[in-house]
C-alpha atoms as a PDB file:
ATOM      1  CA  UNK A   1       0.000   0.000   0.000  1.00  0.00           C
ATOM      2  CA  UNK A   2       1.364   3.527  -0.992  1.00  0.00           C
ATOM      3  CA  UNK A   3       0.708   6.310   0.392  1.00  0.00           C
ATOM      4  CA  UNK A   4       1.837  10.209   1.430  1.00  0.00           C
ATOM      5  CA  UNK A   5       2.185  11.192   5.050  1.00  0.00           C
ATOM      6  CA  UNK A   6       0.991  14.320   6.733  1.00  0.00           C
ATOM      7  CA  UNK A   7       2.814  15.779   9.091  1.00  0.00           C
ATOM      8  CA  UNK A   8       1.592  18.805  11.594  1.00  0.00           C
ATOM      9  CA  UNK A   9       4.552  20.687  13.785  1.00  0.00           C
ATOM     10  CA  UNK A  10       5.205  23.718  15.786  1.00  0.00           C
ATOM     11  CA  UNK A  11       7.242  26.997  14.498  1.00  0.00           C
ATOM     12  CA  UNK A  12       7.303  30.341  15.709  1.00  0.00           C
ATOM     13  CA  UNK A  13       6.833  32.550  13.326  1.00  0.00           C
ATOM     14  CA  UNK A  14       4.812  31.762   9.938  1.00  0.00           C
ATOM     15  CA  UNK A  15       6.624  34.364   7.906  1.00  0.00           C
ATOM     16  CA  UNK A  16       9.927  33.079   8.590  1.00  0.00           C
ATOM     17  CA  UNK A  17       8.269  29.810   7.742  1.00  0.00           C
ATOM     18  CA  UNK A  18       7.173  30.782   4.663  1.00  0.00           C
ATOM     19  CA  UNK A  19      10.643  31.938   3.785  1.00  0.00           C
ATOM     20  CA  UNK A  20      12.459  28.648   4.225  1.00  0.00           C
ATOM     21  CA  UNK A  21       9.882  26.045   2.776  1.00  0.00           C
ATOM     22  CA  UNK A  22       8.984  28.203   0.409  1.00  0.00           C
ATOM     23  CA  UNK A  23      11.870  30.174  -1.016  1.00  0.00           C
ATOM     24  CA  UNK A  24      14.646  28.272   0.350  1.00  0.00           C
ATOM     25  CA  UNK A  25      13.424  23.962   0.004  1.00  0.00           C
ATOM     26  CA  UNK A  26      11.082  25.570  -2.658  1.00  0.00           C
ATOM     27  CA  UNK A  27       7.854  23.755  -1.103  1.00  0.00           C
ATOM     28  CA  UNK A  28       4.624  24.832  -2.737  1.00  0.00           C
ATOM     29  CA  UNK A  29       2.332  26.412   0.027  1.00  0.00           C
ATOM     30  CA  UNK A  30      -1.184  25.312   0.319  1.00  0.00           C
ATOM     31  CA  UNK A  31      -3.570  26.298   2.878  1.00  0.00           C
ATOM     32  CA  UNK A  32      -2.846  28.699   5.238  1.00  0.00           C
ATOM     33  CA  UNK A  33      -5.367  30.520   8.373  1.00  0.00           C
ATOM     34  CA  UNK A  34      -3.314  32.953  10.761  1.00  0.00           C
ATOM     35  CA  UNK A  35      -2.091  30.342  13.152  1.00  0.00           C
ATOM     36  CA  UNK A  36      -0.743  27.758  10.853  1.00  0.00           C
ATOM     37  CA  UNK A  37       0.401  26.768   7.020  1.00  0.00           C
ATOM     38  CA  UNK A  38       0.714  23.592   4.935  1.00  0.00           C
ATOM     39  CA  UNK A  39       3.015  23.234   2.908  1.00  0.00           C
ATOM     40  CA  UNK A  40       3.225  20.018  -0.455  1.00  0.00           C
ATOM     41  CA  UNK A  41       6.820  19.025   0.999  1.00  0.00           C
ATOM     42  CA  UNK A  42       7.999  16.988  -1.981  1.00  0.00           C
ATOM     43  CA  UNK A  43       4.802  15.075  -2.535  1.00  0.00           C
ATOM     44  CA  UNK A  44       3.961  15.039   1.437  1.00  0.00           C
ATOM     45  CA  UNK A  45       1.479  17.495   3.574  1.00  0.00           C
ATOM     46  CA  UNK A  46       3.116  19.343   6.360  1.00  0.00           C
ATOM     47  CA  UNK A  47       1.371  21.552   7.993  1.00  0.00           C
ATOM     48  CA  UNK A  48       3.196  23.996  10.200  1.00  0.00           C
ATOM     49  CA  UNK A  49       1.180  25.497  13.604  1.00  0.00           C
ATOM     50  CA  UNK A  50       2.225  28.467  15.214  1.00  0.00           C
ATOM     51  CA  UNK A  51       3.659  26.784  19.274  1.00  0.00           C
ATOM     52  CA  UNK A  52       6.718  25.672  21.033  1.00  0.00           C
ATOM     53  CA  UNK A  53       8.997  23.621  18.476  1.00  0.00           C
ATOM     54  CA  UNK A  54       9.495  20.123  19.695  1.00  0.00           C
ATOM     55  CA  UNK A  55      13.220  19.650  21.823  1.00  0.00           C
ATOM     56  CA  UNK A  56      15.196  17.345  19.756  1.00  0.00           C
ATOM     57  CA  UNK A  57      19.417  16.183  20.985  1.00  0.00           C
ATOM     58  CA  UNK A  58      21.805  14.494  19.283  1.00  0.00           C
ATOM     59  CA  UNK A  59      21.277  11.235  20.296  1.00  0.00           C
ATOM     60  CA  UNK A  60      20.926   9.058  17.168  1.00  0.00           C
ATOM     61  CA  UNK A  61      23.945   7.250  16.129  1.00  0.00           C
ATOM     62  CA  UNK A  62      24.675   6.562  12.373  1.00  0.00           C
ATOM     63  CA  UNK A  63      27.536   4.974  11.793  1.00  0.00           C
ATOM     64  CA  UNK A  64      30.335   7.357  14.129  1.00  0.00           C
ATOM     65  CA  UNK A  65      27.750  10.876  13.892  1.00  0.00           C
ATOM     66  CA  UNK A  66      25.294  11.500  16.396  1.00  0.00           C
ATOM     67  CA  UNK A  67      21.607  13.166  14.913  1.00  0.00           C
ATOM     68  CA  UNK A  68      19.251  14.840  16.197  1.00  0.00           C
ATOM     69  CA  UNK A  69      16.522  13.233  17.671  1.00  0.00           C
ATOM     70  CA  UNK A  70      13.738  13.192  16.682  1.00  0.00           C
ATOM     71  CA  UNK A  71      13.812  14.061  13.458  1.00  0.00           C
ATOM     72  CA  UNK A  72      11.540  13.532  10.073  1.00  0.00           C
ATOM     73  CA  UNK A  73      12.733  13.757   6.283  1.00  0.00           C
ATOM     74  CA  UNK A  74      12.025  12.044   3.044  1.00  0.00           C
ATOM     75  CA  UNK A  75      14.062   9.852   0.552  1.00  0.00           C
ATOM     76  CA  UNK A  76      15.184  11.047  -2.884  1.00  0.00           C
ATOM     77  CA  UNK A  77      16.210   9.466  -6.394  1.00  0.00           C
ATOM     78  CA  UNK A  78      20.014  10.814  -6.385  1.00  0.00           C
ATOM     79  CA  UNK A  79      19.857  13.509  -9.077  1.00  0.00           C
ATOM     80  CA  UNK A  80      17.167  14.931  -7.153  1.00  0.00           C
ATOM     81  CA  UNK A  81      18.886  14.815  -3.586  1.00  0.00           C
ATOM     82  CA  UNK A  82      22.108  16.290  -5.409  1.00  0.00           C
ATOM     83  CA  UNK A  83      19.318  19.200  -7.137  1.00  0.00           C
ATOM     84  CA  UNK A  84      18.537  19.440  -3.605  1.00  0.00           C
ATOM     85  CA  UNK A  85      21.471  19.822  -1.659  1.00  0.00           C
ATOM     86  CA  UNK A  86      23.377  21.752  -4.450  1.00  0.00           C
ATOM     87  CA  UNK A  87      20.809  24.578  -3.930  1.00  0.00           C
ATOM     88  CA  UNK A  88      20.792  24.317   0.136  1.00  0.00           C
ATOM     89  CA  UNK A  89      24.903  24.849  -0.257  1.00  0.00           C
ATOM     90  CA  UNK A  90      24.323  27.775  -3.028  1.00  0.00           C
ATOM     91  CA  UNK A  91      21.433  29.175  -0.019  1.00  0.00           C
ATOM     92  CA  UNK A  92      24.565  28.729   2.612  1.00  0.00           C
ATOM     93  CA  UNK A  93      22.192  26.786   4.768  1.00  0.00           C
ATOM     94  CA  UNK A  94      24.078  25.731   8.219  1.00  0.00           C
ATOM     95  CA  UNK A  95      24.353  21.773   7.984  1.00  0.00           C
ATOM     96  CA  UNK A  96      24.095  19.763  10.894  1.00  0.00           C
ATOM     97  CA  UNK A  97      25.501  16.967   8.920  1.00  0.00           C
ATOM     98  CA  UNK A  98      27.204  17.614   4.981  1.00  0.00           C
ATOM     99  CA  UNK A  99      25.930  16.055   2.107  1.00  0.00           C
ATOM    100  CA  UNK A 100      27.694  13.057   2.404  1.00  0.00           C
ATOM    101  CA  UNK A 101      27.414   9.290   1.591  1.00  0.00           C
ATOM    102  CA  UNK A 102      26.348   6.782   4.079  1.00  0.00           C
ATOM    103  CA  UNK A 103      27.216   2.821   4.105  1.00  0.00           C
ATOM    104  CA  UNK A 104      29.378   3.117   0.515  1.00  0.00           C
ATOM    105  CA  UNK A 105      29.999   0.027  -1.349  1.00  0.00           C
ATOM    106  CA  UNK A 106      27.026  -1.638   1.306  1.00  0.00           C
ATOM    107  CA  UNK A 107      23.489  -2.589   0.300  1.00  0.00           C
ATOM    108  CA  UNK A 108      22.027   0.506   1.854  1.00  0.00           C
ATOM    109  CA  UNK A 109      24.652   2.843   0.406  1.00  0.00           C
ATOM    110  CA  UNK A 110      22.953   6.287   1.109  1.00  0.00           C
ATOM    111  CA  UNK A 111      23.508  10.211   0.471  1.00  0.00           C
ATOM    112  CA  UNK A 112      22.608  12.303   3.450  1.00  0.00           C
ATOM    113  CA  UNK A 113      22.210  15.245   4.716  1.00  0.00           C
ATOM    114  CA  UNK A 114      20.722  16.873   7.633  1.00  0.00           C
ATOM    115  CA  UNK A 115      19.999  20.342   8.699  1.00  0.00           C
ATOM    116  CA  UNK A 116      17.588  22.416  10.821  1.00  0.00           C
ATOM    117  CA  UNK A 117      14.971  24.408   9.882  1.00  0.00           C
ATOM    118  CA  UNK A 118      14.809  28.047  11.322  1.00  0.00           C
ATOM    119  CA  UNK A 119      12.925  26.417  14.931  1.00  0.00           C
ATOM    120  CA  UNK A 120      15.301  24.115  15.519  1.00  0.00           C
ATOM    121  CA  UNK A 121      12.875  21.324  13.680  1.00  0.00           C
ATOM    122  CA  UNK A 122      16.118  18.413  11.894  1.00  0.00           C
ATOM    123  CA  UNK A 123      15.386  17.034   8.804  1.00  0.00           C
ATOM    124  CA  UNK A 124      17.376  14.370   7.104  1.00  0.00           C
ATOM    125  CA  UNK A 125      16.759  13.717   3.531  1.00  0.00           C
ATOM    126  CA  UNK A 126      18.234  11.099   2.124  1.00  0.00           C
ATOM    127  CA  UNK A 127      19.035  10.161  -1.812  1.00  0.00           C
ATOM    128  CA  UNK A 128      19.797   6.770  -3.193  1.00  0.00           C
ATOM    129  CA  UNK A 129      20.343   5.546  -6.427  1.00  0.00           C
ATOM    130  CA  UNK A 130      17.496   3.137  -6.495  1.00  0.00           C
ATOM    131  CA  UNK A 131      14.918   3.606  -4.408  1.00  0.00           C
ATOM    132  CA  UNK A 132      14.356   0.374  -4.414  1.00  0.00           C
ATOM    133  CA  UNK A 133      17.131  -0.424  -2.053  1.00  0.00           C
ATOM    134  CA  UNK A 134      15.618   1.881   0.524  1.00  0.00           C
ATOM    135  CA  UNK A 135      15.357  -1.268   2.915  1.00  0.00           C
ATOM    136  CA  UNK A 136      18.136  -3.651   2.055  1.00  0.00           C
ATOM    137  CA  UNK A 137      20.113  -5.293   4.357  1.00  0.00           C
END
Protein backbone atom coordinates (compact mmCIF):
# COMPACT_ATOMS: atom_id res chain seq x y z
CA UNK A 1 0.00 0.00 0.00
CA UNK A 2 1.36 3.53 -0.99
CA UNK A 3 0.71 6.31 0.39
CA UNK A 4 1.84 10.21 1.43
CA UNK A 5 2.18 11.19 5.05
CA UNK A 6 0.99 14.32 6.73
CA UNK A 7 2.81 15.78 9.09
CA UNK A 8 1.59 18.81 11.59
CA UNK A 9 4.55 20.69 13.78
CA UNK A 10 5.21 23.72 15.79
CA UNK A 11 7.24 27.00 14.50
CA UNK A 12 7.30 30.34 15.71
CA UNK A 13 6.83 32.55 13.33
CA UNK A 14 4.81 31.76 9.94
CA UNK A 15 6.62 34.36 7.91
CA UNK A 16 9.93 33.08 8.59
CA UNK A 17 8.27 29.81 7.74
CA UNK A 18 7.17 30.78 4.66
CA UNK A 19 10.64 31.94 3.78
CA UNK A 20 12.46 28.65 4.23
CA UNK A 21 9.88 26.05 2.78
CA UNK A 22 8.98 28.20 0.41
CA UNK A 23 11.87 30.17 -1.02
CA UNK A 24 14.65 28.27 0.35
CA UNK A 25 13.42 23.96 0.00
CA UNK A 26 11.08 25.57 -2.66
CA UNK A 27 7.85 23.76 -1.10
CA UNK A 28 4.62 24.83 -2.74
CA UNK A 29 2.33 26.41 0.03
CA UNK A 30 -1.18 25.31 0.32
CA UNK A 31 -3.57 26.30 2.88
CA UNK A 32 -2.85 28.70 5.24
CA UNK A 33 -5.37 30.52 8.37
CA UNK A 34 -3.31 32.95 10.76
CA UNK A 35 -2.09 30.34 13.15
CA UNK A 36 -0.74 27.76 10.85
CA UNK A 37 0.40 26.77 7.02
CA UNK A 38 0.71 23.59 4.94
CA UNK A 39 3.02 23.23 2.91
CA UNK A 40 3.22 20.02 -0.45
CA UNK A 41 6.82 19.03 1.00
CA UNK A 42 8.00 16.99 -1.98
CA UNK A 43 4.80 15.08 -2.54
CA UNK A 44 3.96 15.04 1.44
CA UNK A 45 1.48 17.49 3.57
CA UNK A 46 3.12 19.34 6.36
CA UNK A 47 1.37 21.55 7.99
CA UNK A 48 3.20 24.00 10.20
CA UNK A 49 1.18 25.50 13.60
CA UNK A 50 2.23 28.47 15.21
CA UNK A 51 3.66 26.78 19.27
CA UNK A 52 6.72 25.67 21.03
CA UNK A 53 9.00 23.62 18.48
CA UNK A 54 9.49 20.12 19.69
CA UNK A 55 13.22 19.65 21.82
CA UNK A 56 15.20 17.34 19.76
CA UNK A 57 19.42 16.18 20.98
CA UNK A 58 21.80 14.49 19.28
CA UNK A 59 21.28 11.24 20.30
CA UNK A 60 20.93 9.06 17.17
CA UNK A 61 23.95 7.25 16.13
CA UNK A 62 24.67 6.56 12.37
CA UNK A 63 27.54 4.97 11.79
CA UNK A 64 30.33 7.36 14.13
CA UNK A 65 27.75 10.88 13.89
CA UNK A 66 25.29 11.50 16.40
CA UNK A 67 21.61 13.17 14.91
CA UNK A 68 19.25 14.84 16.20
CA UNK A 69 16.52 13.23 17.67
CA UNK A 70 13.74 13.19 16.68
CA UNK A 71 13.81 14.06 13.46
CA UNK A 72 11.54 13.53 10.07
CA UNK A 73 12.73 13.76 6.28
CA UNK A 74 12.02 12.04 3.04
CA UNK A 75 14.06 9.85 0.55
CA UNK A 76 15.18 11.05 -2.88
CA UNK A 77 16.21 9.47 -6.39
CA UNK A 78 20.01 10.81 -6.38
CA UNK A 79 19.86 13.51 -9.08
CA UNK A 80 17.17 14.93 -7.15
CA UNK A 81 18.89 14.82 -3.59
CA UNK A 82 22.11 16.29 -5.41
CA UNK A 83 19.32 19.20 -7.14
CA UNK A 84 18.54 19.44 -3.60
CA UNK A 85 21.47 19.82 -1.66
CA UNK A 86 23.38 21.75 -4.45
CA UNK A 87 20.81 24.58 -3.93
CA UNK A 88 20.79 24.32 0.14
CA UNK A 89 24.90 24.85 -0.26
CA UNK A 90 24.32 27.77 -3.03
CA UNK A 91 21.43 29.17 -0.02
CA UNK A 92 24.56 28.73 2.61
CA UNK A 93 22.19 26.79 4.77
CA UNK A 94 24.08 25.73 8.22
CA UNK A 95 24.35 21.77 7.98
CA UNK A 96 24.10 19.76 10.89
CA UNK A 97 25.50 16.97 8.92
CA UNK A 98 27.20 17.61 4.98
CA UNK A 99 25.93 16.05 2.11
CA UNK A 100 27.69 13.06 2.40
CA UNK A 101 27.41 9.29 1.59
CA UNK A 102 26.35 6.78 4.08
CA UNK A 103 27.22 2.82 4.10
CA UNK A 104 29.38 3.12 0.52
CA UNK A 105 30.00 0.03 -1.35
CA UNK A 106 27.03 -1.64 1.31
CA UNK A 107 23.49 -2.59 0.30
CA UNK A 108 22.03 0.51 1.85
CA UNK A 109 24.65 2.84 0.41
CA UNK A 110 22.95 6.29 1.11
CA UNK A 111 23.51 10.21 0.47
CA UNK A 112 22.61 12.30 3.45
CA UNK A 113 22.21 15.25 4.72
CA UNK A 114 20.72 16.87 7.63
CA UNK A 115 20.00 20.34 8.70
CA UNK A 116 17.59 22.42 10.82
CA UNK A 117 14.97 24.41 9.88
CA UNK A 118 14.81 28.05 11.32
CA UNK A 119 12.92 26.42 14.93
CA UNK A 120 15.30 24.12 15.52
CA UNK A 121 12.87 21.32 13.68
CA UNK A 122 16.12 18.41 11.89
CA UNK A 123 15.39 17.03 8.80
CA UNK A 124 17.38 14.37 7.10
CA UNK A 125 16.76 13.72 3.53
CA UNK A 126 18.23 11.10 2.12
CA UNK A 127 19.04 10.16 -1.81
CA UNK A 128 19.80 6.77 -3.19
CA UNK A 129 20.34 5.55 -6.43
CA UNK A 130 17.50 3.14 -6.49
CA UNK A 131 14.92 3.61 -4.41
CA UNK A 132 14.36 0.37 -4.41
CA UNK A 133 17.13 -0.42 -2.05
CA UNK A 134 15.62 1.88 0.52
CA UNK A 135 15.36 -1.27 2.91
CA UNK A 136 18.14 -3.65 2.06
CA UNK A 137 20.11 -5.29 4.36
Amino acid sequence: MKSLFHLAFHVTDLAQTRRFYGDVLGCKEGRSTATWVDFDFFGHQLSMHLGEPFKTSNTGRVGEHLVPMPHFGLVLPLSDWQALAQRLQAAKLDFVLAPQIRFAGEPGEQWTMFFLDPFGNPIEVKGLASLDTLYAT
